[in-house]
Structure formats: C-alpha cells, structure tokens
Protein backbone atom coordinates (compact mmCIF):
# COMPACT_ATOMS: atom_id res chain seq x y z
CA UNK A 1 22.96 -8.10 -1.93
CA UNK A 2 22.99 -3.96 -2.23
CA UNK A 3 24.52 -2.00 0.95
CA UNK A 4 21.64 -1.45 2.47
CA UNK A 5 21.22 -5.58 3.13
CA UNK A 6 24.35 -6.84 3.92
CA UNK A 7 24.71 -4.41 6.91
CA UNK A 8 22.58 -7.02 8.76
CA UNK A 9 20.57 -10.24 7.56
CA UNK A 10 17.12 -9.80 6.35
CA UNK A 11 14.89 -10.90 9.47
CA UNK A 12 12.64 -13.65 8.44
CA UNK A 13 9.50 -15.04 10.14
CA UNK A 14 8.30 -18.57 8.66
CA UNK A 15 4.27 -19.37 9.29
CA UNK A 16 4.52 -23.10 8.11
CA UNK A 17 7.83 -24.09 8.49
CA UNK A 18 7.60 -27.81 8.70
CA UNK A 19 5.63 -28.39 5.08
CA UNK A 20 7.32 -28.61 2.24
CA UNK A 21 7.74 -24.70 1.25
CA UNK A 22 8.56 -23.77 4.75
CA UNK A 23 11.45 -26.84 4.64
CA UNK A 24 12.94 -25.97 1.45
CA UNK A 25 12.68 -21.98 2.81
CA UNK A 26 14.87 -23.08 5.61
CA UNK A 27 17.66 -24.56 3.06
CA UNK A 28 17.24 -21.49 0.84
CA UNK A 29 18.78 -19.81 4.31
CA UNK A 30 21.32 -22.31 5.39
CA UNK A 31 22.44 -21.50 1.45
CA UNK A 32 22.76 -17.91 2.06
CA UNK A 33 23.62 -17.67 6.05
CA UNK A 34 25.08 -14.21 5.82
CA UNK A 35 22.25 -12.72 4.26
CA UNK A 36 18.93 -14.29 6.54
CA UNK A 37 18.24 -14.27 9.71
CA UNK A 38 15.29 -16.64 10.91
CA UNK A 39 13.68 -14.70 14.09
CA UNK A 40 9.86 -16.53 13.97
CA UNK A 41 8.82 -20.01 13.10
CA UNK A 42 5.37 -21.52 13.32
CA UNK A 43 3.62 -24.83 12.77
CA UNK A 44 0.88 -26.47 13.28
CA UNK A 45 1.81 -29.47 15.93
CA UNK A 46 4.66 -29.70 18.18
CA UNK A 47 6.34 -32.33 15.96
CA UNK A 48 10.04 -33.90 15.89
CA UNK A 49 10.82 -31.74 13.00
CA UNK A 50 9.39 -28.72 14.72
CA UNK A 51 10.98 -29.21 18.07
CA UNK A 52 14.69 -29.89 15.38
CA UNK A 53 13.85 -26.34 13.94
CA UNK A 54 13.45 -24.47 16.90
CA UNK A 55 16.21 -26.05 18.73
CA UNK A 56 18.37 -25.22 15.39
CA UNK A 57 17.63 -21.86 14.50
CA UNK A 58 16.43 -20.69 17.83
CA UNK A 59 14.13 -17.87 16.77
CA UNK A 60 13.15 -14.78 19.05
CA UNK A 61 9.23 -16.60 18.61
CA UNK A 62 7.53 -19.65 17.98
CA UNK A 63 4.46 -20.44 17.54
CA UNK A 64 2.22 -23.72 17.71
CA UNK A 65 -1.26 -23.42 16.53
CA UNK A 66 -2.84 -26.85 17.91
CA UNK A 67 -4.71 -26.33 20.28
CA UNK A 68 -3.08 -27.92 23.58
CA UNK A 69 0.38 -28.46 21.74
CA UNK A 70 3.52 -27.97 23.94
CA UNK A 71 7.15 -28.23 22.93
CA UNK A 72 7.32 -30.08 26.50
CA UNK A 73 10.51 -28.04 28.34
CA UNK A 74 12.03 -27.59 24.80
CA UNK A 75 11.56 -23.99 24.35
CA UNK A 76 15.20 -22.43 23.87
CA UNK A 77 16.31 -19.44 25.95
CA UNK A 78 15.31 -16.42 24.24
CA UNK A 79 12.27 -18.14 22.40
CA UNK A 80 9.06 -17.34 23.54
CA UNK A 81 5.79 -19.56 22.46
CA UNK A 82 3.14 -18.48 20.87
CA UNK A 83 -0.22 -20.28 20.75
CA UNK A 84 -3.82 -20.99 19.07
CA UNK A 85 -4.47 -19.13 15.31
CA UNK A 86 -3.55 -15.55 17.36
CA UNK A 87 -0.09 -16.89 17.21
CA UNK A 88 0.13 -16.40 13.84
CA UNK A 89 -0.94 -13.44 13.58
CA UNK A 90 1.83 -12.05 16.44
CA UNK A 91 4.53 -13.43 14.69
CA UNK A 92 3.70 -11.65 11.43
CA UNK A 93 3.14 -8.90 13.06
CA UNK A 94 6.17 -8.61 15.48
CA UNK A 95 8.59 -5.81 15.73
CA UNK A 96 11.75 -6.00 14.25
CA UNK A 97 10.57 -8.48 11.30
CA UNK A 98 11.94 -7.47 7.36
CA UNK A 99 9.72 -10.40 5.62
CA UNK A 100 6.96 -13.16 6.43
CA UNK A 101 6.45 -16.12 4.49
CA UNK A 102 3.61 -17.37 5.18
CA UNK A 103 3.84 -21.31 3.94
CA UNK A 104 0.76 -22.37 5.83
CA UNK A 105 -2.27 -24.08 3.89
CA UNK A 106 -5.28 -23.73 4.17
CA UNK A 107 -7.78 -20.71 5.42
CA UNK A 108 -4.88 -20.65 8.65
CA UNK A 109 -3.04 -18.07 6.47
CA UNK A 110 -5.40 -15.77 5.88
CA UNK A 111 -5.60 -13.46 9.25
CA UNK A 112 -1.59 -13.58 9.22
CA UNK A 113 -1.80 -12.20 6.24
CA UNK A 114 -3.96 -9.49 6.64
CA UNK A 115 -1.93 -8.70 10.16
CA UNK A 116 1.51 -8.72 8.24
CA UNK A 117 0.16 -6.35 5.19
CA UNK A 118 -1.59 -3.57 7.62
CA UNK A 119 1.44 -3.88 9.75
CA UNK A 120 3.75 -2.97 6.84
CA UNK A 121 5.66 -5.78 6.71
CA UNK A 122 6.05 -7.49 3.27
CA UNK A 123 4.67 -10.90 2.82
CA UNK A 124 6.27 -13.86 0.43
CA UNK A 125 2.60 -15.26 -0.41
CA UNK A 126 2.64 -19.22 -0.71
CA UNK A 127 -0.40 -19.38 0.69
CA UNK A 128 -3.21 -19.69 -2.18
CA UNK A 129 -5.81 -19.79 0.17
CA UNK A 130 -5.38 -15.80 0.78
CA UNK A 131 -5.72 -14.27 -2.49
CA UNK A 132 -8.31 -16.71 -3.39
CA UNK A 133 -10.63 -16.44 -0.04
CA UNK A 134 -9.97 -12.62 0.13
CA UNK A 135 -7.78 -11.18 -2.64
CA UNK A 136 -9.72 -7.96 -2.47
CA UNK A 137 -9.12 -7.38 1.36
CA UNK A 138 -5.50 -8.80 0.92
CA UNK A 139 -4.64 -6.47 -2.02
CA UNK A 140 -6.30 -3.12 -0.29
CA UNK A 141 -4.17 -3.91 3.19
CA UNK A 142 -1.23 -3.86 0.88
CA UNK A 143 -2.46 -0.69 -0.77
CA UNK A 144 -3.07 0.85 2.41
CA UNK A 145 -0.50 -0.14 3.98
CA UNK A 146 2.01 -0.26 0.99
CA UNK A 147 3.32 -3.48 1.85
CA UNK A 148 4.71 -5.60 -0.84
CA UNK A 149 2.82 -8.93 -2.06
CA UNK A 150 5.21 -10.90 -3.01
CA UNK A 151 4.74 -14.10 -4.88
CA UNK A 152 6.07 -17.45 -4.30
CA UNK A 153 4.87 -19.86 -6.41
CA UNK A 154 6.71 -20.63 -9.66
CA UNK A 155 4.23 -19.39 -12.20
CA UNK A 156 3.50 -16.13 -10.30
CA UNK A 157 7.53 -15.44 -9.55
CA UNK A 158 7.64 -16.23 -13.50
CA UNK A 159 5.73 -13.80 -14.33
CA UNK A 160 6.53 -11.46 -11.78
CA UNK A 161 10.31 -11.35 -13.46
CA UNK A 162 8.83 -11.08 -16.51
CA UNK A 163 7.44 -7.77 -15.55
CA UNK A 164 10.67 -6.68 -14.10
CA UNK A 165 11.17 -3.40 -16.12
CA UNK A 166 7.68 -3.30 -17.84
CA UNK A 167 5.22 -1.04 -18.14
CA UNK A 168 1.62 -2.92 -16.74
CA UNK A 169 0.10 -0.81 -19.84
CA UNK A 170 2.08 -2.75 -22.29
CA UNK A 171 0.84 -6.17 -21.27
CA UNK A 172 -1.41 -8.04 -23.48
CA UNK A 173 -1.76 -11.14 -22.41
CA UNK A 174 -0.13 -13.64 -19.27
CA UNK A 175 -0.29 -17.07 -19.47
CA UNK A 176 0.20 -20.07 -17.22
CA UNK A 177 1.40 -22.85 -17.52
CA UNK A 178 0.34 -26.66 -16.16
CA UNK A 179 2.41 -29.58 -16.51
CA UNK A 180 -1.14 -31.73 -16.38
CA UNK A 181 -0.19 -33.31 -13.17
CA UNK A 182 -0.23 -37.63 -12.70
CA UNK A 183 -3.23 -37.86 -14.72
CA UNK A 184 -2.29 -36.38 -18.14
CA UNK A 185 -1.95 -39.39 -20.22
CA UNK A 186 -4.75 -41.49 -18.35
CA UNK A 187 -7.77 -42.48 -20.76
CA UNK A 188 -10.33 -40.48 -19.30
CA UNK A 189 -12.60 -43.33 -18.75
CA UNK A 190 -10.50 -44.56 -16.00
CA UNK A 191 -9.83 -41.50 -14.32
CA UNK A 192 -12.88 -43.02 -11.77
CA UNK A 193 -10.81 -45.93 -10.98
CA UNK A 194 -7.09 -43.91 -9.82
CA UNK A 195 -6.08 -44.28 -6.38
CA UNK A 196 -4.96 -41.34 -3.95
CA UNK A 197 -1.66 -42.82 -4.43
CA UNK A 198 -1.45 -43.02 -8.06
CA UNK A 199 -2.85 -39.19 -7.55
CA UNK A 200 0.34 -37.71 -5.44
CA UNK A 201 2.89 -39.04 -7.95
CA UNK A 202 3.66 -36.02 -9.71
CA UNK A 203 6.01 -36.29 -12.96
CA UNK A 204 7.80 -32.99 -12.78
CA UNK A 205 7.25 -31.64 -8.90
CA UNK A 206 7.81 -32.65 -5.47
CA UNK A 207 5.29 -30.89 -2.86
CA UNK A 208 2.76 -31.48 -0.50
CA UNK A 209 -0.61 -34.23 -1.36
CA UNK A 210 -3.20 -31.35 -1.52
CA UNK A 211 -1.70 -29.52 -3.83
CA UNK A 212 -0.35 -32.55 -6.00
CA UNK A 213 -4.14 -33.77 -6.31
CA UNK A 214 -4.55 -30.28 -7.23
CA UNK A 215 -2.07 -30.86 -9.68
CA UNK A 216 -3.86 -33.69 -11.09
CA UNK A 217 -7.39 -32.02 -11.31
CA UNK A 218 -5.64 -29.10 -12.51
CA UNK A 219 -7.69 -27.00 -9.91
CA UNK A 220 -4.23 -25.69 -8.83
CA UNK A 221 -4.24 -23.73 -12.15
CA UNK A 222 -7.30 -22.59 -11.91
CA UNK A 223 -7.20 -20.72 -8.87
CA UNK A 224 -3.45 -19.65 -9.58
CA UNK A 225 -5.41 -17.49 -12.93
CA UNK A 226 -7.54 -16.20 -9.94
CA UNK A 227 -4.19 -15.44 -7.48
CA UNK A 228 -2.28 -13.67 -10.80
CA UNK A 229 -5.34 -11.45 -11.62
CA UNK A 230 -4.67 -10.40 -7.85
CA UNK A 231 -1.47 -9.97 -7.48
CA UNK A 232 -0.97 -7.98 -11.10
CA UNK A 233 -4.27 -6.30 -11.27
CA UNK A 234 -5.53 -8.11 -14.30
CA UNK A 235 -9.07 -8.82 -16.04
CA UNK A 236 -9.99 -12.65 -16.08
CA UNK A 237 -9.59 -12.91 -19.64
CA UNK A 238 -5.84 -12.00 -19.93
CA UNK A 239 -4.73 -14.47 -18.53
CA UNK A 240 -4.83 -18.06 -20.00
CA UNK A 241 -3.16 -21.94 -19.23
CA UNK A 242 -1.36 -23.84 -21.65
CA UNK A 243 -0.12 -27.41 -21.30
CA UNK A 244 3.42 -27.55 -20.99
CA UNK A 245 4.91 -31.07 -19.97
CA UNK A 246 8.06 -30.61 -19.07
CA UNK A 247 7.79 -27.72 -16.55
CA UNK A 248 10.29 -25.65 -17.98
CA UNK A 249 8.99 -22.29 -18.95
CA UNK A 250 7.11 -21.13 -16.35
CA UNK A 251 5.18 -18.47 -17.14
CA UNK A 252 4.69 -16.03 -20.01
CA UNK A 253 3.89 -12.64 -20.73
CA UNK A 254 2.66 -11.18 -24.34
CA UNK A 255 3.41 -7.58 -24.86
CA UNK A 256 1.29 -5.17 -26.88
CA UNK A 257 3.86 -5.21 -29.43
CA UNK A 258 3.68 -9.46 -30.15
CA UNK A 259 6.76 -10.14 -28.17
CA UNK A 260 6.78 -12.62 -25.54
CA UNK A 261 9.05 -13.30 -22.51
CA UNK A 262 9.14 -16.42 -20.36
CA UNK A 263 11.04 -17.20 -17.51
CA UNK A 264 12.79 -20.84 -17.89
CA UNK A 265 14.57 -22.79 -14.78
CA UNK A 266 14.85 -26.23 -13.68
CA UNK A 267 11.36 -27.69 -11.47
CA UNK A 268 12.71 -26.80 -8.08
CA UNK A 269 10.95 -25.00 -5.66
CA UNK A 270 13.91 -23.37 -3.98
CA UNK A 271 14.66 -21.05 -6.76
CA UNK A 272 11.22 -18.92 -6.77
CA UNK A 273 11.38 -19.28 -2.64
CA UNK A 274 15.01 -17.95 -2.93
CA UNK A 275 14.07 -14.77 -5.50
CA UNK A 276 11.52 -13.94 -3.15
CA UNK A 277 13.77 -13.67 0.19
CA UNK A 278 16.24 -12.25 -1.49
CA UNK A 279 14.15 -9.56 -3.37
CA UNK A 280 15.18 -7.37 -5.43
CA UNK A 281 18.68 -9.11 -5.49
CA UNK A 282 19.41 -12.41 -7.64
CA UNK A 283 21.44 -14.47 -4.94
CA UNK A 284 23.55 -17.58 -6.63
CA UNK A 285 22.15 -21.24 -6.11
CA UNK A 286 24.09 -24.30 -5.56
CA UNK A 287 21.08 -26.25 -7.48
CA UNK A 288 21.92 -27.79 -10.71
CA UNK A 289 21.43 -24.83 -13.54
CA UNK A 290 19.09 -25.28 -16.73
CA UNK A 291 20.30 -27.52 -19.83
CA UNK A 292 18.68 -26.82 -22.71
CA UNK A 293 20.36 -29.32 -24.95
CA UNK A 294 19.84 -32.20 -22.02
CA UNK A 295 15.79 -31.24 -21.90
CA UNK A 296 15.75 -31.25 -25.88
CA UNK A 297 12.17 -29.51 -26.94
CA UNK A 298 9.17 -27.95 -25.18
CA UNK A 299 6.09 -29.03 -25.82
CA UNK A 300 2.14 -26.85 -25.68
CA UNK A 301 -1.11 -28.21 -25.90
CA UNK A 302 -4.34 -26.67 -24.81
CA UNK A 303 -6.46 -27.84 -21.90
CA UNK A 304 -8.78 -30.44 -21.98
CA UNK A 305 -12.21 -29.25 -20.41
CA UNK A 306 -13.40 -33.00 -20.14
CA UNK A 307 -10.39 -34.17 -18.51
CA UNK A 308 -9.76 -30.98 -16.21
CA UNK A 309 -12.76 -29.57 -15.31
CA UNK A 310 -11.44 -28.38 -12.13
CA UNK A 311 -9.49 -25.79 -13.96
CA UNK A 312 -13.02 -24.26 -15.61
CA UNK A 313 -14.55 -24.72 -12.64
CA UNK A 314 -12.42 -22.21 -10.84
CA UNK A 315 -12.55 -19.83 -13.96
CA UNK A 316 -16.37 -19.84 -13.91
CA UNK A 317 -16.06 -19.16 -10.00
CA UNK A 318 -13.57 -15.80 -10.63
CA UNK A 319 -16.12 -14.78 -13.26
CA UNK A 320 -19.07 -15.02 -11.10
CA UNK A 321 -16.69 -13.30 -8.58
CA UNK A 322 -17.67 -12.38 -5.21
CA UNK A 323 -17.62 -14.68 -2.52
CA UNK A 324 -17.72 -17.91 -5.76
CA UNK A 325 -14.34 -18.27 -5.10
CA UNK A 326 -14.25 -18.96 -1.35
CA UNK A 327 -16.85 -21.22 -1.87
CA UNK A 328 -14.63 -23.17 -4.87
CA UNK A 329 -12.00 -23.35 -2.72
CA UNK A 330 -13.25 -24.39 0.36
CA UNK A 331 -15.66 -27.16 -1.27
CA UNK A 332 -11.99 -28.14 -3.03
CA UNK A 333 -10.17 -28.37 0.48
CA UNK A 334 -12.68 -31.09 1.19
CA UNK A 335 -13.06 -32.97 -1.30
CA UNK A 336 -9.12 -33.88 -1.72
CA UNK A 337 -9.20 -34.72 1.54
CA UNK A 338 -11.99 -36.88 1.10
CA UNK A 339 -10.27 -38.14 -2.00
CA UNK A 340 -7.08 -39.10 0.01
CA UNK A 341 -8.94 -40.44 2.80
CA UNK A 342 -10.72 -43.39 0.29
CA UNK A 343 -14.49 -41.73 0.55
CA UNK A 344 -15.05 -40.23 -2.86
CA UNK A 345 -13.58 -41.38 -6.48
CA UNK A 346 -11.46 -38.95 -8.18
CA UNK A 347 -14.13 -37.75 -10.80
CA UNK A 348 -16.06 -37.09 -7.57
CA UNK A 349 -14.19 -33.91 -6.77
CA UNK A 350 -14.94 -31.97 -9.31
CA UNK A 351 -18.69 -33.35 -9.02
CA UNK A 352 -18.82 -32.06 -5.46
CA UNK A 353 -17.44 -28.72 -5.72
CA UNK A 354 -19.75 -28.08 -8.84
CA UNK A 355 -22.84 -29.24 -6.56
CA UNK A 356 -21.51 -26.54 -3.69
CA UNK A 357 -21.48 -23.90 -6.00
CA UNK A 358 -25.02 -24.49 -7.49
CA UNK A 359 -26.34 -24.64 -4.37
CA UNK A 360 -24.05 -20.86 -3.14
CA UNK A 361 -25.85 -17.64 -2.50
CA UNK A 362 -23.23 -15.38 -3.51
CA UNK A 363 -22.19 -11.83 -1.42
CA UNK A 364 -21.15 -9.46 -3.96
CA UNK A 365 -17.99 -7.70 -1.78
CA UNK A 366 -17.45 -10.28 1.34
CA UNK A 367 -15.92 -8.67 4.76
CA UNK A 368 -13.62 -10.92 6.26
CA UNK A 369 -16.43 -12.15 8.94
CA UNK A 370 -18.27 -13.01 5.70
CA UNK A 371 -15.22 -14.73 4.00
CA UNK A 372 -14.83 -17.16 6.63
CA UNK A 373 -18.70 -17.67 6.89
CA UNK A 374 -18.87 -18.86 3.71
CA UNK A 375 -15.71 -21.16 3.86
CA UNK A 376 -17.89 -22.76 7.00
CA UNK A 377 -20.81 -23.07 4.96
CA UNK A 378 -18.88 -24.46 1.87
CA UNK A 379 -16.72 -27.08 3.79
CA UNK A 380 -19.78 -28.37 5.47
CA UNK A 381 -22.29 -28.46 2.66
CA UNK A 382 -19.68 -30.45 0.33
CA UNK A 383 -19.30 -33.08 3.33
CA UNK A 384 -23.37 -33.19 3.70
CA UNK A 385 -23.16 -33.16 -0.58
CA UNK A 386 -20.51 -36.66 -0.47
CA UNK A 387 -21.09 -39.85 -1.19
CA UNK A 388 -21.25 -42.68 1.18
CA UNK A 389 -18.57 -44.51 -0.13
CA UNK A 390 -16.30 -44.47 -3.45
C-alpha cells in the first residue's frame, strides 16, 4: 500500500458480516492483517457465527439489529452493542472509521448508507438494494458530501477498473455480463416445474439464495444496469448484458474510438471485495490466478426476453424511472422468498412483480420517507397479488 496506508491499517466497519460478502470480507482481512483493521461489525441475529466474529476480531462496536437479540454476557471488553436498524446507522457513522462495507441485503442498507456518505466516510456498496431504492439520494450524499461510492460487485468493480485512467467523455458503451444463472439450458417449458433447490445451484458462483434465484431470473442483471447507470452517471441505453457462460470477463467498456477493455479474473468474490478495501492499491491474493489455456474459449450470446424476463422487467422499470424501481425491487424481494418458501412456481416471479408494477402510481423524484413508502406498499401488494399455492 502507498505511505500514507501502511502507517496504520485502514479501519473497517462491516454492516453484514455473517452473509456471504461480509464472510469472505473477513478472509480478504485475515489475508492482508497488516493493512485492515476491523473496528465495527453488524448482523442481523446474535448467531454462533456472530458471537465467533466478535469474540475474534473484537471490534470497538457491534451491532445486532433483531429486535430483542443479545450476545448473552459475550460482549468483549472494549466492544460496545449496538441495537435495532439505528445501530447501523452508528456504526457507519462512527468516529475514527476509514471505510464501511455495507454487505447487508435488503432495504436494511439503505439508511447506513445514506449516514456513512453525509458523514464522509466512503462506502464499499454490496448492497443493491441502495442504488436501486434511492440511487438519486445515495449519489447526491456522495456529491455533497464527496464521499466515495465504491463498488463491490464483480461487474461494477469490472468496469470500474476499466475506467481507471479514462476520460467518462470517451465512453461509448458498458456492458454487462450474465452467466444465465441454473436455468440457462432448461427448455423453457419446464421452467414452471424447477424447484427452489434446483434454483440456488449456480454453475459459476457461490453466494447467498436471493441473489442466486436472482441469478436464475436474471433480475440480478437487470437491476445491476440500473446500479452502473448510478454509480458512473450513465443514460439507460449505454449500457447493455451479454451472455457470457463461463464468468470470465466481467465487464466491458467500448470507447469512442471502437476499442474495448474488459477486466478478466477467476469467479471469486474475494478479489472485487479485496480491490475495494484496498483502494486505490492492487494488494496480492493467495487465490488461484486466471488460466487462459485451462478455460479454453469465451463464449457471447444475447439475452433471451422469453426466458429472462426479469432482466426487461427491471430495464422497463429504470426507464419509467422514478419510484418504478423501488417498486421492482421490492415486489422481487418477495416473490423469491415466496419462491424459496414453496408458494409460487418459478415463472410466477416475474408474473408477480409485472402485476405490482401495473398496478404502481409512480412519484417522479421520491424523498427517502417516500422510498420506503413505496417498498411497504410494493412488498405488501405482491403478497395480496400471490397465488394460493404453486
């Protein structure tokens, strides 16, 4: 790392740390001890992985958000507990604090968010929900402020490198790509017969079930078009998905002069986690490196509209703009989890979040009381909206 970082660790706060970002986070530090320092963790329950994590790393704070959750006597000296969603929102915006990731899903890391930006302190954005909800109010606190955004998920760290050195004015065109998820080879006809488990068994990735039915719907990709036209400050239709099965190249960008670049690395989480910590230095990996020859070709395809409609759902959502998108993405949230849970088929999710956003009354520039309204309004329409059974 440069002089000014290795005089002391960068201070880290974790919001999520016992999902699968904020776990592989954690061995992104124990990789790189000298150069991190974890001084906040949060989660949602006092679980046997939490309680291992605090009693590990001891940080100055934790914080449980479940309501009536106690670690039970076994708070560390020095750690004090934070509770409820407030929690959240002290640890990211605590004193002494050089980054927060915020790894939590859902609409939880949203007002963390917010608090970390028009505090000043740089967030490492894994958290789709923000940008998606509220990328206007996320992206003017981090104006305002001046606060870095940084992203965390592989496509957007892709294509953040690949802008490393670029002029935004030169960019033509960035596209995604989307391995297709579990589903990609299924005969379409029998997508209405998959099970939740067939669902979470991803071909390339290992993460959490939400987003790995996302994965599968290819909803994931849709909003991630919606989080990149965020975090770069680009129109809707500059940025495009492509098929690309083997998850090698990330992203891409097109420059105005027809070149291309692409950022290429193994399917592992950890490396886009560890070039955001360690921003703006490139810290070495002990994960197995790229092999060309071993992988043998790359293959593209475009995207099926009949077979992921998710994906155009969530691009007809940014276009319509306003508060659309909350509403896709809460309507989404419930779905897969009525999906998982055995009460809808799998052709039913994109049937219910269409049916929420028919029946949406859009508000052109939401307020954050307004965000969260319509999230409310969403999540409980597309339960009233389901199916009695599968």
């Amino acid at each position: 790392m440069n002089d000014s970082q290795t005089a002391r660790p960068k201070r880290i706060v974790i919001l999520g740390s016992t999902g699968s970002i904020g776990r592989q986070a954690l061995e992104v530090i124990d990789w790189h001890p000298d150069c991190f320092e974890v001084v906040g963790l949060a989660a949602r329950g006092a679980s046997e992985l939490f309680r291992e994590q605090i009693a590990r790393r001891r940080p100055a704070l934790a914080a449980l958000t479940e309501p009536g959750e106690t670690l039970d006597g076994a708070l560390p000296d020095g750690t004090r507990l934070c509770r409820g969603p407030d929690g959240l929102v002290e640890l990211a915006t605590a004193p002494n604090v050089d980054l927060v990731l915020v790894a939590t899903s859902g609409t939880a890391g949203l007002a963390p968010t917010l608090g970390a930006l028009r505090a000043g302190r740089p967030v490492a954005l894994a958290n789709k929900e923000a940008l998606i909800m509220a990328g206007h109010l996320v992206m003017r606190a981090a104006g305002e402020s001046g606060a870095a955004v940084i992203p965390v998920d592989s496509e957007h760290s892709a294509i953040w490198q690949c802008l490393r050195g670029e002029g935004m004015d030169w960019i033509r065109r960035v596209t995604l790509t989307a391995s297709g998820g579990a589903f990609r080879d299924f005969p379409i006809a029998e997508l209405a017969d998959v099970t939740p488990e067939q669902a979470l068994r991803h071909p390339n990735w290992s993460m959490g079930p939400k987003i790995t039915v996302d994965s599968a719907t290819l909803m994931n990709k849709g909003l991630e078009v919606l989080e990149a036209c965020w975090l770069f400050d680009l129109p809707l239709d500059q940025v495009g998905i492509v098929l690309h099965r083997e998850s090698i190249i990330h992203s891409l960008v097109e420059f105005v002069d027809g070149s291309q670049k692409a950022q290429l690395a193994i399917p592992d989480m950890r490396l886009p986690i560890q070039y955001a910590l360690g921003y703006p230095d490139r810290l070495p990996t002990p994960s197995a490196p790229l092999d060309l020859i071993a992988v043998g070709s790359l293959t593209f395809g475009e995207v099926d509209s009949r077979r992921f409609r998710c994906a155009f759902l969530a691009l007809e959502a940014g276009r319509r703009g306003g508060s659309f998108p909350a509403t896709l993405n809460a309507a989404n949230e419930v779905a897969v989890e009525l999906f998982l849970g055995g009460l809808i088929r799998f052709d039913q999710i994109a049937e219910l979040v269409n049916a929420v956003l028919e029946r949406h009354v859009p508000i052109r520039d939401p307020e954050l009381c307004e965000v969260l309204s319509v999230d409310a309004w969403a999540r409980r329409t597309c339960r009233a909206l389901a199916p009695t059974s599968a």
